[in-house]
C-alpha atoms as a PDB file:
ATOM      1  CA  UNK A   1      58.635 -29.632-225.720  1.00  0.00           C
ATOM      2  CA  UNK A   2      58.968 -28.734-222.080  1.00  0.00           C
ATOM      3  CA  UNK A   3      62.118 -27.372-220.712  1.00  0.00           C
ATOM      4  CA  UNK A   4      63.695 -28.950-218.430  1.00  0.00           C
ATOM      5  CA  UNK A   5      65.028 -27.517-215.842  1.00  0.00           C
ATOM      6  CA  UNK A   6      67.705 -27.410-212.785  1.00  0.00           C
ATOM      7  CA  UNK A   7      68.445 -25.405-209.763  1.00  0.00           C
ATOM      8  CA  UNK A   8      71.615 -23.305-209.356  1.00  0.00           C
ATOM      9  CA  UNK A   9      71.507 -21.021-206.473  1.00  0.00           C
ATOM     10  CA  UNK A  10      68.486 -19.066-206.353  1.00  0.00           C
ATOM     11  CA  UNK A  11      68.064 -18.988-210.240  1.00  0.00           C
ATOM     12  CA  UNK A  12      66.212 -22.349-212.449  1.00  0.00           C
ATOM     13  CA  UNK A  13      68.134 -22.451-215.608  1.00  0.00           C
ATOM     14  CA  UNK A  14      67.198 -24.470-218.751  1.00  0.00           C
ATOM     15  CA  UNK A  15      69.201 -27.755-219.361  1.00  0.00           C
ATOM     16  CA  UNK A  16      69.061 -26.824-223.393  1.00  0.00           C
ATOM     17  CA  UNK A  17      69.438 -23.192-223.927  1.00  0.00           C
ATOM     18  CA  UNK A  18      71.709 -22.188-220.532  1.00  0.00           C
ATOM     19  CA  UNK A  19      68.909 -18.683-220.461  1.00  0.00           C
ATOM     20  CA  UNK A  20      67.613 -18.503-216.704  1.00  0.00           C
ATOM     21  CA  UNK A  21      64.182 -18.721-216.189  1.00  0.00           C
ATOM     22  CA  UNK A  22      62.175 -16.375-213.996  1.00  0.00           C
ATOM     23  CA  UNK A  23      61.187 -17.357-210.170  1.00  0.00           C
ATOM     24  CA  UNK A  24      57.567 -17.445-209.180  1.00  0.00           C
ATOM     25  CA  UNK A  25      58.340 -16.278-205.837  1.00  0.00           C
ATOM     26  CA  UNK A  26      57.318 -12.725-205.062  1.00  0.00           C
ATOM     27  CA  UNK A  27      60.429 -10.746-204.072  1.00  0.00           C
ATOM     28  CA  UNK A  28      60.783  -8.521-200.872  1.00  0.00           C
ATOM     29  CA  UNK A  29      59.928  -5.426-203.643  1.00  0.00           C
ATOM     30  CA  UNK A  30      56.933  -6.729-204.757  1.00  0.00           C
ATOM     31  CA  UNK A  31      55.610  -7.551-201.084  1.00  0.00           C
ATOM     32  CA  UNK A  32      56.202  -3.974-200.217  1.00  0.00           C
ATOM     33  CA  UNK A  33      54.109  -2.459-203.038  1.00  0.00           C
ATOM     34  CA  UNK A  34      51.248  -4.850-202.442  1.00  0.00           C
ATOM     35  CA  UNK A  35      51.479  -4.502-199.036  1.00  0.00           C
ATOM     36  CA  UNK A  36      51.358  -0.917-200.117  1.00  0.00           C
ATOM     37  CA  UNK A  37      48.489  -0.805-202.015  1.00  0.00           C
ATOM     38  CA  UNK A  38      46.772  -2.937-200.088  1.00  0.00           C
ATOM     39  CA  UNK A  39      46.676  -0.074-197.515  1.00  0.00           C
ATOM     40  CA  UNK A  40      45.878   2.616-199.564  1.00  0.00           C
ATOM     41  CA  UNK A  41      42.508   0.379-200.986  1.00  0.00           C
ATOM     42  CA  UNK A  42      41.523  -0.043-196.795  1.00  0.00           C
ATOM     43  CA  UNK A  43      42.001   3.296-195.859  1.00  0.00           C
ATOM     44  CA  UNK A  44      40.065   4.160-199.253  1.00  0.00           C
ATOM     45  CA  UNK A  45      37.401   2.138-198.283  1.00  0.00           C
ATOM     46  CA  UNK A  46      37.236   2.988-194.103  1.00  0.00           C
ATOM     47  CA  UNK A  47      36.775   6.596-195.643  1.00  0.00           C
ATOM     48  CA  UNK A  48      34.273   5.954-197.983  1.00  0.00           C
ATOM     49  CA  UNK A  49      32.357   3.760-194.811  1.00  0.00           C
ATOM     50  CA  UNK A  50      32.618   6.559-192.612  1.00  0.00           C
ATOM     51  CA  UNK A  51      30.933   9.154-194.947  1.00  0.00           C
ATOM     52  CA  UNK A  52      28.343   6.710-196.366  1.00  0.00           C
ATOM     53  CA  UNK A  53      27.160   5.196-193.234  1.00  0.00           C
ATOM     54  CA  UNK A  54      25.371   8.379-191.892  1.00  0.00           C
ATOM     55  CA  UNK A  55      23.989   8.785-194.871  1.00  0.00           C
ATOM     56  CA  UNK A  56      22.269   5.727-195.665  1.00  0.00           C
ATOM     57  CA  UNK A  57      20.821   5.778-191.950  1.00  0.00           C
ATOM     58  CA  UNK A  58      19.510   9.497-192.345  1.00  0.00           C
ATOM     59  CA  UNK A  59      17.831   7.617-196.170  1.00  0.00           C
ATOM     60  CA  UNK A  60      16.619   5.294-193.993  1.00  0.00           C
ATOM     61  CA  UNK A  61      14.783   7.379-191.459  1.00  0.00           C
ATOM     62  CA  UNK A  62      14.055   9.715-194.616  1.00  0.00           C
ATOM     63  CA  UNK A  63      11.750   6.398-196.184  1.00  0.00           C
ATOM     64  CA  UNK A  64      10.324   5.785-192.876  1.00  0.00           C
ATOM     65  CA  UNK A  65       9.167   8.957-192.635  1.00  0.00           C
ATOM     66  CA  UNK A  66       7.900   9.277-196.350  1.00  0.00           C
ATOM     67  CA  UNK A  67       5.474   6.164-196.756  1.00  0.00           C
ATOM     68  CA  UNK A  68       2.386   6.292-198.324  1.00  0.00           C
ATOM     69  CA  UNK A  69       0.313   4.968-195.993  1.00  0.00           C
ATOM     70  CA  UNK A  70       0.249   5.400-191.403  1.00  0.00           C
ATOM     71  CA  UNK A  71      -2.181   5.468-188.725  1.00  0.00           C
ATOM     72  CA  UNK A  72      -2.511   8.915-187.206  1.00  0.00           C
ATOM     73  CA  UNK A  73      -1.298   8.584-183.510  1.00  0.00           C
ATOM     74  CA  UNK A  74      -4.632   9.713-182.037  1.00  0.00           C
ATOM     75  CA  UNK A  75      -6.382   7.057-183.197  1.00  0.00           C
ATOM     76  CA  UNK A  76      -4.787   4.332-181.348  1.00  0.00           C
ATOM     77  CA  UNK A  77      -5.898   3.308-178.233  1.00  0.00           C
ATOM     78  CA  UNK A  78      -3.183   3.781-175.875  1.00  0.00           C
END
């Protein structure tokens, strides 16, 4: 059986048992601590972009510099 339901103020109450039933709105608290937290996770992950990125270019030259198989410069006809 669904409850049924009707508005008083800010606050839904139930039409059979009078118990108030919780809002799905976020309140101003819980904006703040996502908003929060939120922050802390993109300042996390600026950091973590800022030490990686040199890094994975210096790999990248690294690889470059390692493979198997290159023409020796003297060879080309410049």
């Amino acid at each position: 059986m669904q409850k049924e339901t009707q508005k008083s103020g800010n606050h839904e109450i139930c039409r059979h048992c009078g118990d108030s039933i919780p809002s799905s709105r976020m309140s101003l608290r819980e904006m703040a601590v996502s908003f929060l937290c939120g922050s802390l996770l993109l300042s996390i992950l600026i950091s973590a972009f800022m030490i990686a990125e040199p890094w994975l270019e210096d790999a990248g030259h690294r690889f470059v510099d390692r493979m198997v198989w290159h023409e020796p410069l003297d060879s080309w006809n410049l």
